[in-house]
Protein backbone atom coordinates (compact mmCIF):
# COMPACT_ATOMS: atom_id res chain seq x y z
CA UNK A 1 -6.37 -36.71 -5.74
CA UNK A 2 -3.11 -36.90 -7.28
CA UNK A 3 -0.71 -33.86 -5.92
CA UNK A 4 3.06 -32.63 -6.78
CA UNK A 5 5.60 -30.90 -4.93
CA UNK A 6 7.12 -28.02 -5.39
CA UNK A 7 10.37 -26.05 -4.09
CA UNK A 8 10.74 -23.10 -3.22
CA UNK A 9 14.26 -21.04 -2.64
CA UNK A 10 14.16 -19.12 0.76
CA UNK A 11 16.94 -17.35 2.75
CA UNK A 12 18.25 -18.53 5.89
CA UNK A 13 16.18 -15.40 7.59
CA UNK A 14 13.07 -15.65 5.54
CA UNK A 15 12.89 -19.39 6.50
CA UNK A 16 13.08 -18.69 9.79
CA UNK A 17 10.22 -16.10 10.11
CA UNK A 18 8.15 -18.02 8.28
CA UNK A 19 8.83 -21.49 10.03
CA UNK A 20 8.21 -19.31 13.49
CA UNK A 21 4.48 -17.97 12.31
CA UNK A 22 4.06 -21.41 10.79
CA UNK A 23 4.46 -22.48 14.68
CA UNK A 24 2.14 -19.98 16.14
CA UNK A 25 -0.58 -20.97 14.29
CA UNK A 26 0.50 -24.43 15.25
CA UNK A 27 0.78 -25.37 11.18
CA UNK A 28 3.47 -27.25 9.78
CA UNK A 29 5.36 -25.34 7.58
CA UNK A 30 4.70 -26.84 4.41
CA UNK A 31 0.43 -25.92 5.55
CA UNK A 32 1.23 -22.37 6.02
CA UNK A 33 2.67 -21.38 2.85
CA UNK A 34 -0.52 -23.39 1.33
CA UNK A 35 -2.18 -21.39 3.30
CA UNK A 36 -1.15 -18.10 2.44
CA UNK A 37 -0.94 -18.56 -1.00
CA UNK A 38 -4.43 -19.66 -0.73
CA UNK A 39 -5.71 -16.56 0.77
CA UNK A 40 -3.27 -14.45 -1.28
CA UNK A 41 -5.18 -16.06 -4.61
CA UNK A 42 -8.18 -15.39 -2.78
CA UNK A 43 -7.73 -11.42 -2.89
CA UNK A 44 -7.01 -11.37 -5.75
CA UNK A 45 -9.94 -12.72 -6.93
CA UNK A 46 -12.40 -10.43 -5.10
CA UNK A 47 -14.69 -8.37 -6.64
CA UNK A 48 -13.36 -4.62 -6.85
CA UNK A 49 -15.44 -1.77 -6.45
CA UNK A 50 -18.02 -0.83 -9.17
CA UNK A 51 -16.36 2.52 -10.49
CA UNK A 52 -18.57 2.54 -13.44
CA UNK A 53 -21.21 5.04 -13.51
CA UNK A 54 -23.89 2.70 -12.69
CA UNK A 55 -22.24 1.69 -9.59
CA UNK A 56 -20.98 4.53 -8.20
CA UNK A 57 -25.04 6.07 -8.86
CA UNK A 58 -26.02 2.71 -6.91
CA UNK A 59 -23.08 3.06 -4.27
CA UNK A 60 -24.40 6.85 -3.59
CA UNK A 61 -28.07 6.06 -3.43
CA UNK A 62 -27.67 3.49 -0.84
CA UNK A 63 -25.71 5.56 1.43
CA UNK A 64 -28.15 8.11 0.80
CA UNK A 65 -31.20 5.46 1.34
CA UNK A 66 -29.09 5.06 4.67
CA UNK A 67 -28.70 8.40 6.27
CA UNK A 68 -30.95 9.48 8.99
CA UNK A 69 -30.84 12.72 10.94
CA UNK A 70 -29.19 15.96 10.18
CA UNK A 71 -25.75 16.33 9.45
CA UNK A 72 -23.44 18.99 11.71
CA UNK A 73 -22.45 21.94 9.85
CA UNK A 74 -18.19 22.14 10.96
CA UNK A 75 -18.39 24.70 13.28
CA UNK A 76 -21.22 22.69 15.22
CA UNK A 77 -19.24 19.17 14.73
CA UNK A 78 -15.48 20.75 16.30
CA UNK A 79 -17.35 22.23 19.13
CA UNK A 80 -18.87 18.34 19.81
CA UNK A 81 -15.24 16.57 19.69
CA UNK A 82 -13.96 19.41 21.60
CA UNK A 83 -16.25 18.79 24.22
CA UNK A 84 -15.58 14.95 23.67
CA UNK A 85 -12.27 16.02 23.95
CA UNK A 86 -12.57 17.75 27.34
CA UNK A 87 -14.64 15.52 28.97
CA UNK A 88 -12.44 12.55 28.96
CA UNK A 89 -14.52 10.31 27.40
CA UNK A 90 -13.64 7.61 24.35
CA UNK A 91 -16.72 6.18 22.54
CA UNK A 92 -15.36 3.82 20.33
């Protein structure tokens, strides 16, 4: 594997924070820029959401396909966080 370098033109500052992460994640320097240039090419290749019509049809059947119960009417779904609320409790 044949590789090249490559410079790149930083402030004084911007150095600095990113030599400090670089640290934290006990990478060299040079290994966290690969890094998140890596991830950052990454994201951008991920597949967006299907906003055709076909997908969003799909996307809506499935969460359909997925729901079980009843749903609250408001009125019925304040008074439960309410009582939540006054009970003290956090379900997370």
């Amino acid at each position: 594997m044949s590789s090249s370098r490559i410079q790149v033109v930083l402030d004084p500052a911007e150095r600095e924070a990113f030599r400090a992460q670089a640290r934290r994640e006990r990478l060299s320097l040079s290994a966290w820029m690969k890094a998140a240039a890596r991830d950052r090419l990454a994201a951008a290749q991920e597949v967006p959401f299907p906003f055709d019509a076909a997908g969003l049809d799909a996307f809506f059947a499935d969460c359909d396909a997925r729901r079980t119960g009843h749903e609250l009417d408001w009125e019925d779904a304040k008074q439960l966080v309410a009582e939540g609320l006054a009970s003290g409790r956090s379900e997370t």
